[in-house]
Structures are given as structure tokens and as C-alpha cells.
N, C-alpha and C. Protein backbone atom coordinates (compact mmCIF):
# COMPACT_ATOMS: atom_id res chain seq x y z
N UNK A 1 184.54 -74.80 -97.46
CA UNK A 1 183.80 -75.10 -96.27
C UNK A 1 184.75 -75.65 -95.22
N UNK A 2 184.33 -75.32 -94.05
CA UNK A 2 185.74 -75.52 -92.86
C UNK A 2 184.97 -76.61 -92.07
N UNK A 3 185.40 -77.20 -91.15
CA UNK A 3 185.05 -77.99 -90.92
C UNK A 3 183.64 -77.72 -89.75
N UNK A 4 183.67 -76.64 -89.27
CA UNK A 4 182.89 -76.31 -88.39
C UNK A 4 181.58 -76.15 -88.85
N UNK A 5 181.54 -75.35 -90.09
CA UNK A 5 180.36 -75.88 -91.11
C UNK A 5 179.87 -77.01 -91.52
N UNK A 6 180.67 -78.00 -91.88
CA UNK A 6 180.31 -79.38 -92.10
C UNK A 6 179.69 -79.66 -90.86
N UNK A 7 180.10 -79.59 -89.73
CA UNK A 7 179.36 -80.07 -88.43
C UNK A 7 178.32 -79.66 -88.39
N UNK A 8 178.22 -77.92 -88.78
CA UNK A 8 176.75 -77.79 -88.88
C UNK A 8 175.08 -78.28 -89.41
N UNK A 9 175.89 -78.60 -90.59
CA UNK A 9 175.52 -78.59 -91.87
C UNK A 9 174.75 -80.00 -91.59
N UNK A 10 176.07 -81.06 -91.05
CA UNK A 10 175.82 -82.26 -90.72
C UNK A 10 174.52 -82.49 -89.64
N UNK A 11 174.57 -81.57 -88.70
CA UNK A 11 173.72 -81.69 -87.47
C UNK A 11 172.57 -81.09 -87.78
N UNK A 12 171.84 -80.12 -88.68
CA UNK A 12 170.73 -79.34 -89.29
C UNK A 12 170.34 -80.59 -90.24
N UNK A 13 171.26 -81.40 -90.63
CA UNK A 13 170.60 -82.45 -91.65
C UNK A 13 170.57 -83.58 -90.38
N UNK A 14 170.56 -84.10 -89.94
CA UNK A 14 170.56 -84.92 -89.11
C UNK A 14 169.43 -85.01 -88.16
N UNK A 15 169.64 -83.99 -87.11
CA UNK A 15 168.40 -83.36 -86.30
C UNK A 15 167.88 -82.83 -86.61
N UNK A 16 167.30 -81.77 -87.50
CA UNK A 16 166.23 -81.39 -87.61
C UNK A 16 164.76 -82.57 -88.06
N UNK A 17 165.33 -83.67 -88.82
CA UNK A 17 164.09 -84.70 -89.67
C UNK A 17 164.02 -85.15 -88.25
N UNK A 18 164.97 -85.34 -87.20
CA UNK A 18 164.76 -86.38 -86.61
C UNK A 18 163.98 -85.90 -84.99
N UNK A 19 164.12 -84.73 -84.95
CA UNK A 19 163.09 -83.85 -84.19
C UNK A 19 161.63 -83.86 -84.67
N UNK A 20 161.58 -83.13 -86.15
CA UNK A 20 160.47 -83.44 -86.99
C UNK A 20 159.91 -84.64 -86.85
N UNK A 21 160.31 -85.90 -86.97
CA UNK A 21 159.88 -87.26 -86.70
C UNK A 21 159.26 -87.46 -85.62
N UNK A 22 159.97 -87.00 -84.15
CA UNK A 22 160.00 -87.49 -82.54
C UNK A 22 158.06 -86.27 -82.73
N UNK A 23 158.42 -85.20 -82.95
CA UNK A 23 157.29 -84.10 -83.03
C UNK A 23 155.71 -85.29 -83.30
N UNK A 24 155.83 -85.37 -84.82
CA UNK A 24 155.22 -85.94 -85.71
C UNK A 24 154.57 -87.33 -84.93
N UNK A 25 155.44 -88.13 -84.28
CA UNK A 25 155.08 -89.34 -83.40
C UNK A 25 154.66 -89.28 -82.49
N UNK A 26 154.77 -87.93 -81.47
CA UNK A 26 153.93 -87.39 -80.49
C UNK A 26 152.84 -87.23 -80.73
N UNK A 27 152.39 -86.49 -81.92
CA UNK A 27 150.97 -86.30 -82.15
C UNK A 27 150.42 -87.05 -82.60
N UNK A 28 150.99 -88.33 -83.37
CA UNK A 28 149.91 -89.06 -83.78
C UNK A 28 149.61 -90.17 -82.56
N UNK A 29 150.89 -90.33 -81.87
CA UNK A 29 150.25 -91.61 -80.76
C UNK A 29 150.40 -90.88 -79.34
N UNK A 30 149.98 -89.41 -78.92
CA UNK A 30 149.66 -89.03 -78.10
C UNK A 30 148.54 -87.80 -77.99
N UNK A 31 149.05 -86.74 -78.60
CA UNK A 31 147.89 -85.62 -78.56
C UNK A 31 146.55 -86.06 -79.30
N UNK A 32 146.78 -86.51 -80.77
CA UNK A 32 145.65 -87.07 -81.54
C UNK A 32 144.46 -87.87 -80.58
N UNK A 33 145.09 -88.92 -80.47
CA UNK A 33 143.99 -89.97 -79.42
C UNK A 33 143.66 -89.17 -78.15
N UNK A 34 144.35 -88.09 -77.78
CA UNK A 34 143.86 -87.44 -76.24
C UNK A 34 142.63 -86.50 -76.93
N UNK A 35 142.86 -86.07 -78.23
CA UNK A 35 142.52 -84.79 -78.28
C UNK A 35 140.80 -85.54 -79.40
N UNK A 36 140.36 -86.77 -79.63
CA UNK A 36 139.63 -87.84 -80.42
C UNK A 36 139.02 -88.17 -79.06
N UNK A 37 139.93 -88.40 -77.92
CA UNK A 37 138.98 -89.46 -76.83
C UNK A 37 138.10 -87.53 -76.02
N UNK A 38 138.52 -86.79 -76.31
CA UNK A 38 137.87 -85.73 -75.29
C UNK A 38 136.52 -85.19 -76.02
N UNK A 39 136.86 -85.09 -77.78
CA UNK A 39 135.65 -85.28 -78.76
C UNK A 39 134.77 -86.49 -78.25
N UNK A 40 135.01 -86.90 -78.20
CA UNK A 40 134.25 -88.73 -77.94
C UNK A 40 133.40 -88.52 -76.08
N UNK A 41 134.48 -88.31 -74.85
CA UNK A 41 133.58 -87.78 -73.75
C UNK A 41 132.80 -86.75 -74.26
N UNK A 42 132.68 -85.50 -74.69
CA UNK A 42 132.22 -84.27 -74.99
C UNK A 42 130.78 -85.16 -75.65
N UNK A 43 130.82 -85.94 -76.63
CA UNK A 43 129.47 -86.55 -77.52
C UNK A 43 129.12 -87.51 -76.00
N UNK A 44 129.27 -87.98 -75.31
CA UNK A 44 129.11 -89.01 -74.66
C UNK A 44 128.65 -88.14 -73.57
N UNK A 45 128.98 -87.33 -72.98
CA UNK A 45 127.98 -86.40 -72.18
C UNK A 45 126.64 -85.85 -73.13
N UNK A 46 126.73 -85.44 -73.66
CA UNK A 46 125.75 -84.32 -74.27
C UNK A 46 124.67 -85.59 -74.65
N UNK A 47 124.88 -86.76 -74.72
CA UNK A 47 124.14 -87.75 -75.06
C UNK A 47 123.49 -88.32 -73.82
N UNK A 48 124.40 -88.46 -73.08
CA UNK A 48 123.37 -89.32 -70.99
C UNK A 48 122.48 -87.91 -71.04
N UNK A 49 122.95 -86.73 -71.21
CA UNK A 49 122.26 -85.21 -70.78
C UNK A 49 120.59 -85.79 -71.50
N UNK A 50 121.31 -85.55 -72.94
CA UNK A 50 119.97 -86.40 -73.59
C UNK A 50 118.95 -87.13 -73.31
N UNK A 51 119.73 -88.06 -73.07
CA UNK A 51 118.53 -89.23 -72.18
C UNK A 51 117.99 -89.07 -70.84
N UNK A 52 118.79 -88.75 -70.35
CA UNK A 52 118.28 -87.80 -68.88
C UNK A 52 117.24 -87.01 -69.04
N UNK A 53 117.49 -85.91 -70.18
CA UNK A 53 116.00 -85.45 -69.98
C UNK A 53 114.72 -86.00 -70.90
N UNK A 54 114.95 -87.19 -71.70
CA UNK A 54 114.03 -87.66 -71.80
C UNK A 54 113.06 -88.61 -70.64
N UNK A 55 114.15 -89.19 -69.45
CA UNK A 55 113.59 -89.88 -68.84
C UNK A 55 112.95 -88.81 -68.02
N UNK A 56 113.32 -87.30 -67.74
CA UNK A 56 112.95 -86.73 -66.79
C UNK A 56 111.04 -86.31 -67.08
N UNK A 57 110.51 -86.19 -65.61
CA UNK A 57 109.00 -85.78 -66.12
C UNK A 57 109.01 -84.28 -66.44
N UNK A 58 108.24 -84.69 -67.61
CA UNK A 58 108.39 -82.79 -68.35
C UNK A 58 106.75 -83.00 -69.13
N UNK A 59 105.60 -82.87 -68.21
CA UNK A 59 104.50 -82.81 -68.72
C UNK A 59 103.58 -84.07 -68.70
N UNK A 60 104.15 -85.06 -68.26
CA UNK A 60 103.59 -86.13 -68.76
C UNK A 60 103.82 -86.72 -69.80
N UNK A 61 104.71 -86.41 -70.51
CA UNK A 61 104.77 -86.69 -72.01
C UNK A 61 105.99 -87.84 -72.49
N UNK A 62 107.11 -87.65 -70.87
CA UNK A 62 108.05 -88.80 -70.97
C UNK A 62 107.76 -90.00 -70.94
N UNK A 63 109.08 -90.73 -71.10
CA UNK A 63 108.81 -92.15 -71.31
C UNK A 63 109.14 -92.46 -70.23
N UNK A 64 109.39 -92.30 -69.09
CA UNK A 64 109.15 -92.77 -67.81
C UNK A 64 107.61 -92.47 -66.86
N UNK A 65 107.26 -91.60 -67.19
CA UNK A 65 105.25 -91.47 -67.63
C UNK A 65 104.99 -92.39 -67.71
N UNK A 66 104.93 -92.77 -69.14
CA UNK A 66 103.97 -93.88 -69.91
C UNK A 66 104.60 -95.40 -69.55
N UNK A 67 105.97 -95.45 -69.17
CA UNK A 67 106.13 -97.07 -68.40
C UNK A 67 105.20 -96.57 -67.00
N UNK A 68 105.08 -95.59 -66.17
CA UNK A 68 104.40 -95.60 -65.17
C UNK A 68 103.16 -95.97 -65.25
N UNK A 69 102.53 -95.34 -66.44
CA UNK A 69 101.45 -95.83 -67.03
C UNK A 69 100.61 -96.69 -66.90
N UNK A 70 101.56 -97.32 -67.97
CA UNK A 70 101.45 -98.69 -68.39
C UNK A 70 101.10 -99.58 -67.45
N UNK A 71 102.08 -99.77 -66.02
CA UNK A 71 102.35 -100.46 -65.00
C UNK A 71 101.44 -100.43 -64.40
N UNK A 72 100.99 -98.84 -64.46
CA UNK A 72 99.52 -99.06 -63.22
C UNK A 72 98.39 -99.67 -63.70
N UNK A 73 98.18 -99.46 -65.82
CA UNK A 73 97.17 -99.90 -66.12
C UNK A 73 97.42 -101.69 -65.54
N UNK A 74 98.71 -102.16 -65.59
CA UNK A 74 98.50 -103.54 -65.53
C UNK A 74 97.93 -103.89 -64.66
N UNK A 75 98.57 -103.37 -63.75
CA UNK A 75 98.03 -103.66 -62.12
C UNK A 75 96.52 -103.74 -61.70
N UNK A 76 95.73 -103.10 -62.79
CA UNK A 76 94.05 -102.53 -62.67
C UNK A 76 93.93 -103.93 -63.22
N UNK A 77 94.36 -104.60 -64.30
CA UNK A 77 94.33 -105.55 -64.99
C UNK A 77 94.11 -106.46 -64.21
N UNK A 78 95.25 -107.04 -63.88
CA UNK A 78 95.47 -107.60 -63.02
C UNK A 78 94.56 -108.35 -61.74
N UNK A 79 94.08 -106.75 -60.76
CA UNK A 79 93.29 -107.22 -60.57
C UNK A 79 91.67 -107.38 -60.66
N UNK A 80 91.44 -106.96 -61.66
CA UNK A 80 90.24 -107.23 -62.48
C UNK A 80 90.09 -108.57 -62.16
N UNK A 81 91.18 -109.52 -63.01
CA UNK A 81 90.94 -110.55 -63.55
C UNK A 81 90.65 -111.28 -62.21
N UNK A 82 91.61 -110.98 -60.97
CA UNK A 82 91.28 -112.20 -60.21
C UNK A 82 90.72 -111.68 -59.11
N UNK A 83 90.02 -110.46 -59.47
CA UNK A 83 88.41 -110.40 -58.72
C UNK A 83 87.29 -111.39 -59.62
N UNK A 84 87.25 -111.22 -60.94
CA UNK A 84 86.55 -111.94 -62.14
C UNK A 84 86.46 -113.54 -61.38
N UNK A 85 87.83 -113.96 -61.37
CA UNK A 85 88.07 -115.57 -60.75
C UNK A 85 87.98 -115.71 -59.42
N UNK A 86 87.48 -114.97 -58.47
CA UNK A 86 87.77 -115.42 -57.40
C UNK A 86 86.58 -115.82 -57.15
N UNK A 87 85.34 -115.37 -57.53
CA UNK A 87 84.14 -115.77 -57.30
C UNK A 87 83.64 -116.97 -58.24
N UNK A 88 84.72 -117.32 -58.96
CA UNK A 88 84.23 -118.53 -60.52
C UNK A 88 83.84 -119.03 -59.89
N UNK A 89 83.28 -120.11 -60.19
CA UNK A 89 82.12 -121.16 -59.77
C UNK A 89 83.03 -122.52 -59.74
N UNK A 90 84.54 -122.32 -60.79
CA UNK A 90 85.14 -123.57 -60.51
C UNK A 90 86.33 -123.79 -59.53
N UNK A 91 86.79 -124.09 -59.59
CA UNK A 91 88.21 -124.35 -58.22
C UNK A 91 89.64 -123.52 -59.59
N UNK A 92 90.17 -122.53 -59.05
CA UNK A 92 91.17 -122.12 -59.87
C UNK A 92 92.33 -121.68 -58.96
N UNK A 93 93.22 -121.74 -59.29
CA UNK A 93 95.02 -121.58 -58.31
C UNK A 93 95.83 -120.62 -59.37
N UNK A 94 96.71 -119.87 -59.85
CA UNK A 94 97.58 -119.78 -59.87
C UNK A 94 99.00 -119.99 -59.25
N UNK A 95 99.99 -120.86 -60.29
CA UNK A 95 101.10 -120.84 -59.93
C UNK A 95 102.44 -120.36 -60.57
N UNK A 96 103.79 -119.74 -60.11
CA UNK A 96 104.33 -119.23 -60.72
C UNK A 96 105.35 -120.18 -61.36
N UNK A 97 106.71 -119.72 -61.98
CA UNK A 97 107.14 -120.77 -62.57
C UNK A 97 108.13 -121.66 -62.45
N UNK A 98 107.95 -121.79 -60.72
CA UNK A 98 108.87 -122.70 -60.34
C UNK A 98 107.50 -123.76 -59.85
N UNK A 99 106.48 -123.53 -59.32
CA UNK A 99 105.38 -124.24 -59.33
C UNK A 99 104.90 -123.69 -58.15
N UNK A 100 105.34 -122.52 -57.70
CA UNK A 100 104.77 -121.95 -55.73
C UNK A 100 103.29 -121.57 -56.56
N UNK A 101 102.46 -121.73 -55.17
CA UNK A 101 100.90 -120.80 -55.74
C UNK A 101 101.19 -119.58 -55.51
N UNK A 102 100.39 -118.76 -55.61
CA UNK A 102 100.33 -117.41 -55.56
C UNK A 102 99.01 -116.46 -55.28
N UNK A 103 97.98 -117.44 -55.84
CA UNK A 103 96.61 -116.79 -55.26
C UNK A 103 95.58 -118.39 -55.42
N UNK A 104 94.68 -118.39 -54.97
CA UNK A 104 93.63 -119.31 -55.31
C UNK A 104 92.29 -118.56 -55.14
N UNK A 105 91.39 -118.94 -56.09
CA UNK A 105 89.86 -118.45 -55.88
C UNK A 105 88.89 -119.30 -54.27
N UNK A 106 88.20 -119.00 -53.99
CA UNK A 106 87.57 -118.93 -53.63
C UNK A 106 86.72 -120.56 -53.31
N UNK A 107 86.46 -121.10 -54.54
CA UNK A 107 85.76 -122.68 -54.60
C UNK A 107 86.94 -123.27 -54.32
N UNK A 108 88.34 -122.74 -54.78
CA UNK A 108 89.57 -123.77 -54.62
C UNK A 108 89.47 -123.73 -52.61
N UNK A 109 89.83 -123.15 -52.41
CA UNK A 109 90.07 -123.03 -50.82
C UNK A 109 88.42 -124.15 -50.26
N UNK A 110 87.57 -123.67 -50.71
CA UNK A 110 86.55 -124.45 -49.79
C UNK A 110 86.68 -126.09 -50.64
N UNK A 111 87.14 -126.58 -51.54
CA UNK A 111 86.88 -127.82 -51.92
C UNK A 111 88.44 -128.67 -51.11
N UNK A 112 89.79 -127.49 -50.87
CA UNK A 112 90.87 -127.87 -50.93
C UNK A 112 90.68 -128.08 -49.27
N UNK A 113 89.72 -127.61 -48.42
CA UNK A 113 89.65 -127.58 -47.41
C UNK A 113 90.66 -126.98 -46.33
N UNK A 114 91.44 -125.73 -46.82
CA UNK A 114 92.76 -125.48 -46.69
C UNK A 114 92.67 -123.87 -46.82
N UNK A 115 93.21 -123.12 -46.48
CA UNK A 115 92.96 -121.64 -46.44
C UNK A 115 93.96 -120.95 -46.91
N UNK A 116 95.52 -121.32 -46.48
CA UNK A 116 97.01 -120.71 -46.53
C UNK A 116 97.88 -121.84 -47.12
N UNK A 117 97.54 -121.75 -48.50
CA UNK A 117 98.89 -122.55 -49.53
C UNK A 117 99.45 -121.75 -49.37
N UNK A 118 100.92 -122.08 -49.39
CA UNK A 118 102.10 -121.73 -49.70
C UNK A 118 103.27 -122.37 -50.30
N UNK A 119 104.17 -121.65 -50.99
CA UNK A 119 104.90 -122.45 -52.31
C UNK A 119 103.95 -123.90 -52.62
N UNK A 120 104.58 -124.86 -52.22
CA UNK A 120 104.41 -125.91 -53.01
C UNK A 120 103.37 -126.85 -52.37
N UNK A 121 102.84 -126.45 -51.34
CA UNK A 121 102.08 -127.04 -50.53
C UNK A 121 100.27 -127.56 -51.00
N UNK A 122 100.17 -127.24 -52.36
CA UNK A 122 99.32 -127.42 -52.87
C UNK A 122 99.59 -128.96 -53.08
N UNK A 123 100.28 -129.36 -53.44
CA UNK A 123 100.54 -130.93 -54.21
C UNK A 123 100.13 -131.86 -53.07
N UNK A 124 99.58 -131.29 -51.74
CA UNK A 124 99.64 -132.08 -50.64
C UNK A 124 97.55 -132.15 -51.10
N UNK A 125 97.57 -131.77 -51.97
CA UNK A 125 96.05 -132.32 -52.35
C UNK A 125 96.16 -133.89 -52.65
N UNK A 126 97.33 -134.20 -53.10
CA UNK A 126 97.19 -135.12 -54.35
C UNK A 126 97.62 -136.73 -53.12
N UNK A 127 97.20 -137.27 -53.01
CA UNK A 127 97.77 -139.20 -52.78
C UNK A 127 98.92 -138.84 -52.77
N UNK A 128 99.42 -139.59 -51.28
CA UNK A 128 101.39 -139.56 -51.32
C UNK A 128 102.22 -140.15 -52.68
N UNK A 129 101.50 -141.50 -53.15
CA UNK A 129 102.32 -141.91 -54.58
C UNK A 129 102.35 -140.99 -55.62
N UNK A 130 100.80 -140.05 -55.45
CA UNK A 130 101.03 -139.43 -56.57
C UNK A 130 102.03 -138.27 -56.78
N UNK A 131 102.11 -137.93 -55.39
CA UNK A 131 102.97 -136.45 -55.23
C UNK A 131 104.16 -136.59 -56.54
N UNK A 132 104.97 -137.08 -56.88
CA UNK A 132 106.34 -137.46 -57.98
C UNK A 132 105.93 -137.27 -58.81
N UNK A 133 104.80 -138.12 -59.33
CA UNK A 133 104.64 -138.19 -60.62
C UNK A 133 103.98 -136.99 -61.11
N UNK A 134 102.85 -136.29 -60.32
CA UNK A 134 102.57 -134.34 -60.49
C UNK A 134 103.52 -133.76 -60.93
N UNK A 135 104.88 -133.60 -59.84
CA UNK A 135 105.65 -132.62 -59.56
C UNK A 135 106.60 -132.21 -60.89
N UNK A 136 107.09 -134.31 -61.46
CA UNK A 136 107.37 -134.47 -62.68
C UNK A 136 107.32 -133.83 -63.71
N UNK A 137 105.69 -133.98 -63.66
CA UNK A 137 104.72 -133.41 -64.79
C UNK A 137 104.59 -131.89 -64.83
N UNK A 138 104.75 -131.41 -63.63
CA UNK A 138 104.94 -129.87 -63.45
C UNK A 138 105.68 -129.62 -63.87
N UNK A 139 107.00 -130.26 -63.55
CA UNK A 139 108.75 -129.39 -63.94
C UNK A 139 108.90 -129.77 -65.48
N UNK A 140 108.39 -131.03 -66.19
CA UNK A 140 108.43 -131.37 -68.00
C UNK A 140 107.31 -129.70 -68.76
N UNK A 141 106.41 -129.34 -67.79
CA UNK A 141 105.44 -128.62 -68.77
C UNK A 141 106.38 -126.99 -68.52
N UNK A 142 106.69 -126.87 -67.40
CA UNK A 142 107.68 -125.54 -67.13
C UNK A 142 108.46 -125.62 -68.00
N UNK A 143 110.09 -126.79 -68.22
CA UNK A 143 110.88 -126.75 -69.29
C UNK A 143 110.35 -126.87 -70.24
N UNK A 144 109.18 -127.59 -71.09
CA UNK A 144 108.91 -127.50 -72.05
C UNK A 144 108.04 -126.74 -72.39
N UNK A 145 107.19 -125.59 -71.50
CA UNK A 145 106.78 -124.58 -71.89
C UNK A 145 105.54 -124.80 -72.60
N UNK A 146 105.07 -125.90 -72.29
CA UNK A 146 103.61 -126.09 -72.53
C UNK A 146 102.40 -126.25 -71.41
N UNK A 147 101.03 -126.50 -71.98
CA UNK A 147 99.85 -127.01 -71.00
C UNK A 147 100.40 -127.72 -69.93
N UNK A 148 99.90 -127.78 -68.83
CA UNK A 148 99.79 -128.67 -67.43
C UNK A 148 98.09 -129.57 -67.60
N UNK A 149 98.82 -130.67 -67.63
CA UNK A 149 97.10 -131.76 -67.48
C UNK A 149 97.48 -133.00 -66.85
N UNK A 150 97.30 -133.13 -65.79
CA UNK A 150 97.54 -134.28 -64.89
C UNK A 150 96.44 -134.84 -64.33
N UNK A 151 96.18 -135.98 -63.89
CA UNK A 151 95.05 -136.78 -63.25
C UNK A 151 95.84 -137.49 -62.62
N UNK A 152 94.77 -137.67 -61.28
CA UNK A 152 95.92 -137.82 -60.31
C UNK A 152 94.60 -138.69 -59.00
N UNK A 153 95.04 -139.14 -57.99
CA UNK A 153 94.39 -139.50 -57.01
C UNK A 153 94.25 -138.64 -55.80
N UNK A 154 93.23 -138.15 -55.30
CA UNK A 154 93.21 -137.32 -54.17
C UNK A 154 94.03 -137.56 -53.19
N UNK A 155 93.97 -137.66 -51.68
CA UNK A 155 93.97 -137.92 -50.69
C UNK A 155 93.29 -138.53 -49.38
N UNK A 156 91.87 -138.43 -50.29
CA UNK A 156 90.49 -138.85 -49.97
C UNK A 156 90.63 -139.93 -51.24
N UNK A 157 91.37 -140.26 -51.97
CA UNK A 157 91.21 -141.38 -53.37
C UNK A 157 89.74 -141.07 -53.95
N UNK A 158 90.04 -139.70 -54.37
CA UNK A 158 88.98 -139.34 -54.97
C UNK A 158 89.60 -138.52 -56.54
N UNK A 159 89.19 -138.85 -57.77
CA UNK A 159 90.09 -138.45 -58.80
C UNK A 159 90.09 -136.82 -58.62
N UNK A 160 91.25 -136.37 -59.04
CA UNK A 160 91.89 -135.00 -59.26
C UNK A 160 92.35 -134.42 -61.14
N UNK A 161 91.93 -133.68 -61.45
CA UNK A 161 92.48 -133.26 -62.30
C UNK A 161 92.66 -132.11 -62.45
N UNK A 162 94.10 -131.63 -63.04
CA UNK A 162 94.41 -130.04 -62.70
C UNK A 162 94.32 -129.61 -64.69
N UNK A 163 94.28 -128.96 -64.61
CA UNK A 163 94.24 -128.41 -66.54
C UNK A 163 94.96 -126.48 -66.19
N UNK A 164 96.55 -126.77 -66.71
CA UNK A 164 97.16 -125.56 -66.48
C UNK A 164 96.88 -124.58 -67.88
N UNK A 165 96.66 -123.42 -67.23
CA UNK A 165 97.21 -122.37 -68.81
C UNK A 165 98.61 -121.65 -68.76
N UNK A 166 99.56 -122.32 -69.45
CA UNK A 166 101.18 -120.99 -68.97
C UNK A 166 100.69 -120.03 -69.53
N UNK A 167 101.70 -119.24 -68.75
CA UNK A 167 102.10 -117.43 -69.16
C UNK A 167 103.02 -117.56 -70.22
N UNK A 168 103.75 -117.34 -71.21
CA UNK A 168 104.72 -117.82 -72.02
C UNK A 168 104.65 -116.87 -72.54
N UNK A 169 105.75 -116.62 -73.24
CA UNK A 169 106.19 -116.56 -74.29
C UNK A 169 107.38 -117.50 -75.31
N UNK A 170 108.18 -117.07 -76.46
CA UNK A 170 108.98 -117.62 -76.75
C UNK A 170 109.78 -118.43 -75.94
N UNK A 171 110.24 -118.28 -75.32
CA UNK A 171 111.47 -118.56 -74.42
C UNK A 171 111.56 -119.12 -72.96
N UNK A 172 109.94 -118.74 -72.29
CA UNK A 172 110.47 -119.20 -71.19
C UNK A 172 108.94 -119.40 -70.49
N UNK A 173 108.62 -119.73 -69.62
CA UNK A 173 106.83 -120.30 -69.08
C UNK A 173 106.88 -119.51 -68.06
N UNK A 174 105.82 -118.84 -67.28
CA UNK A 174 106.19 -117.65 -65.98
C UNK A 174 105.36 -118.25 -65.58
N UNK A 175 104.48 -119.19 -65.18
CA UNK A 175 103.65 -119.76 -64.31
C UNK A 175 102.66 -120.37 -65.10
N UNK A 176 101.39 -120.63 -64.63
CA UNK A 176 100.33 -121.32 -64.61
C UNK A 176 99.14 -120.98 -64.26
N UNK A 177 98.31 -120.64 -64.93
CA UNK A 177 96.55 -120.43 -64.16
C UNK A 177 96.09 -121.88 -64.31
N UNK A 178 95.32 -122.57 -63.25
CA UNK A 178 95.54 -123.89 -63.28
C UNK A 178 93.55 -124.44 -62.39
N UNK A 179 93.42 -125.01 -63.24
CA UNK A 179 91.61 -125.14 -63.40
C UNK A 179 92.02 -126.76 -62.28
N UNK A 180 91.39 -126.59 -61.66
CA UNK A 180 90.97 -127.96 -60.64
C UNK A 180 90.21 -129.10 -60.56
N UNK A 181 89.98 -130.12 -60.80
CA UNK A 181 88.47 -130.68 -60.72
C UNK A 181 88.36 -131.79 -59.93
N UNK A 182 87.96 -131.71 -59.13
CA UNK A 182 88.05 -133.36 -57.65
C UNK A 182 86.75 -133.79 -57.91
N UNK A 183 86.94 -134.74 -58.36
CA UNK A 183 85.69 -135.98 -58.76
C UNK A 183 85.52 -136.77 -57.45
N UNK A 184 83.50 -136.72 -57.83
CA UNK A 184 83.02 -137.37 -56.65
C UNK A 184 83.32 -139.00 -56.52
């Protein structure tokens, strides 16, 4: 063997593994992950497509339908109920759950002598001392997510008592339907 062979010989053993290697390392930390992440968009389209046409209306039968549904039945609900209360016979308010009103019946407005509550302007029923100690009692039954029952002094110093129902669930109080009663 001459020496020009050995060089060969040397450089076919040398470079070729080490081409093979550089090859081999390309594909695993470049084509592989390009050619895994385009599998991965490819599932990731065909999947929004998916849901897309489930949300789309195709008969009535989607689920963006039946939340429409749903929403309108609430709304009938809704106001059912405070057509039901607006004519009650007792003084009733709703409030939401920072404590603003939001609607009042009918006996509330003529006993409250007052036509246009707004947010918080109801508490102006109550005796100036008492205003704190309500508001108190409002913001303890919100964080703690229970009944509202306060007695309180009018403004006329005539007794007041409010008896709340929250909206609740687990976690958090969304307002108040809230029963009135101003003693003679």
C-alpha cells in the first residue's frame, strides 16, 4: 500500500462516519421536529375546522342554537318573574353584587316615595347613622355569600327592615332580591 492509499483509506474512514453523524444530527434536531410540528399544525387545523363547524348553524341542531336558546328562554324567565313581582303586594328591590339596585316593584317605589334609584341610592331610605352600619352589613353578606337581614331606622325614624335572597352559587353572591318592610 503506497501512501496515497493510506490517505485514502484514512479519509473514507474518517469522513465518511463523520458525514454520516453531521447527516444523522440534522434529522434528528432539524427535519424530524419540522417534519412532527407540520403533523401537529395539519391535526390542529382539521380540528378549529371541526369546531367551526360545529359552532356553525346547520339546522338548528348546533350548539350555538341551543346557547341561543337557552338565553332567550332565560330572558322570558326573567321577565316573567319581575312582571310576577312588580305588582306583589310587598315592597321588593333587586340588587346586584356590588349592592347598585337594578329594578324595584312597584309598592317599593310608592312606600320609598322615590321613582329613579340608582346604584346605591337606595340606602338613602335608611337614618344618616344608620347608612354604615347597612352598607357594612351589605358588603359582610356579599363576601360571605350569605342572607341580607338588617333593621335599621328610617328617615322618618320609622323601623326598616330589608330580608335579602343572594343569587349564589359556590363561589361567589351576584346580587340580592331584597323584601322591604317600613314599620308604622
Amino acid at each position: 500500500m503506497n501512501t496515497v492509499e493510506i490517505i485514502e483509506l484514512t479519509f473514507e474512514i474518517l469522513v465518511v462516519p463523520t458525514v454520516l453523524g453531521v447527516v444523522g444530527l440534522i434529522w434528528k434536531k432539524v427535519i424530524k421536529p419540522v417534519v412532527n410540528m407540520v403533523r401537529g399544525h395539519d391535526y390542529l387545523v382539521e380540528s378549529v375546522k371541526e369546531i367551526k363547524g360545529e359552532l356553525t348553524t346547520n339546522g338548528g341542531s348546533s350548539i350555538k342554537d341551543a346557547i341561543n336558546r337557552i338565553e332567550s328562554r332565560q330572558i322570558i324567565v326573567d321577565h316573567r318573574t319581575k312582571a310576577i313581582f312588580y305588582n306583589f303586594e310587598k315592597p321588593i328591590f333587586e340588587i346586584d353584587h356590588e349592592g347598585n339596585i337594578l329594578w324595584s316593584n312597584e309598592k317599593f317605589k310608592t312606600i320609598s316615595e322615590y321613582e329613579d334609584f340608582k346604584g346605591l341610592d337606595w340606602i338613602s331610605i335608611f337614618d344618616e347613622p344608620c347608612r354604615p352600619v347597612v352598607l357594612t352589613e351589605l358588603q359582610s353578606c356579599l363576601k360571605d355569600n350569605r342572607e341580607l337581614k338588617i333593621n335599621a331606622k328610617s328617615i322618618s325614624e320609622k323601623p326598616v327592615s330589608l330580608r335579602g335572597f343572594p343569587y349564589r352559587d359556590q363561589k361567589k353572591n351576584h346580587g340580592f332580591l331584597v323584601y322591604f318592610n317600613l314599620g308604622e
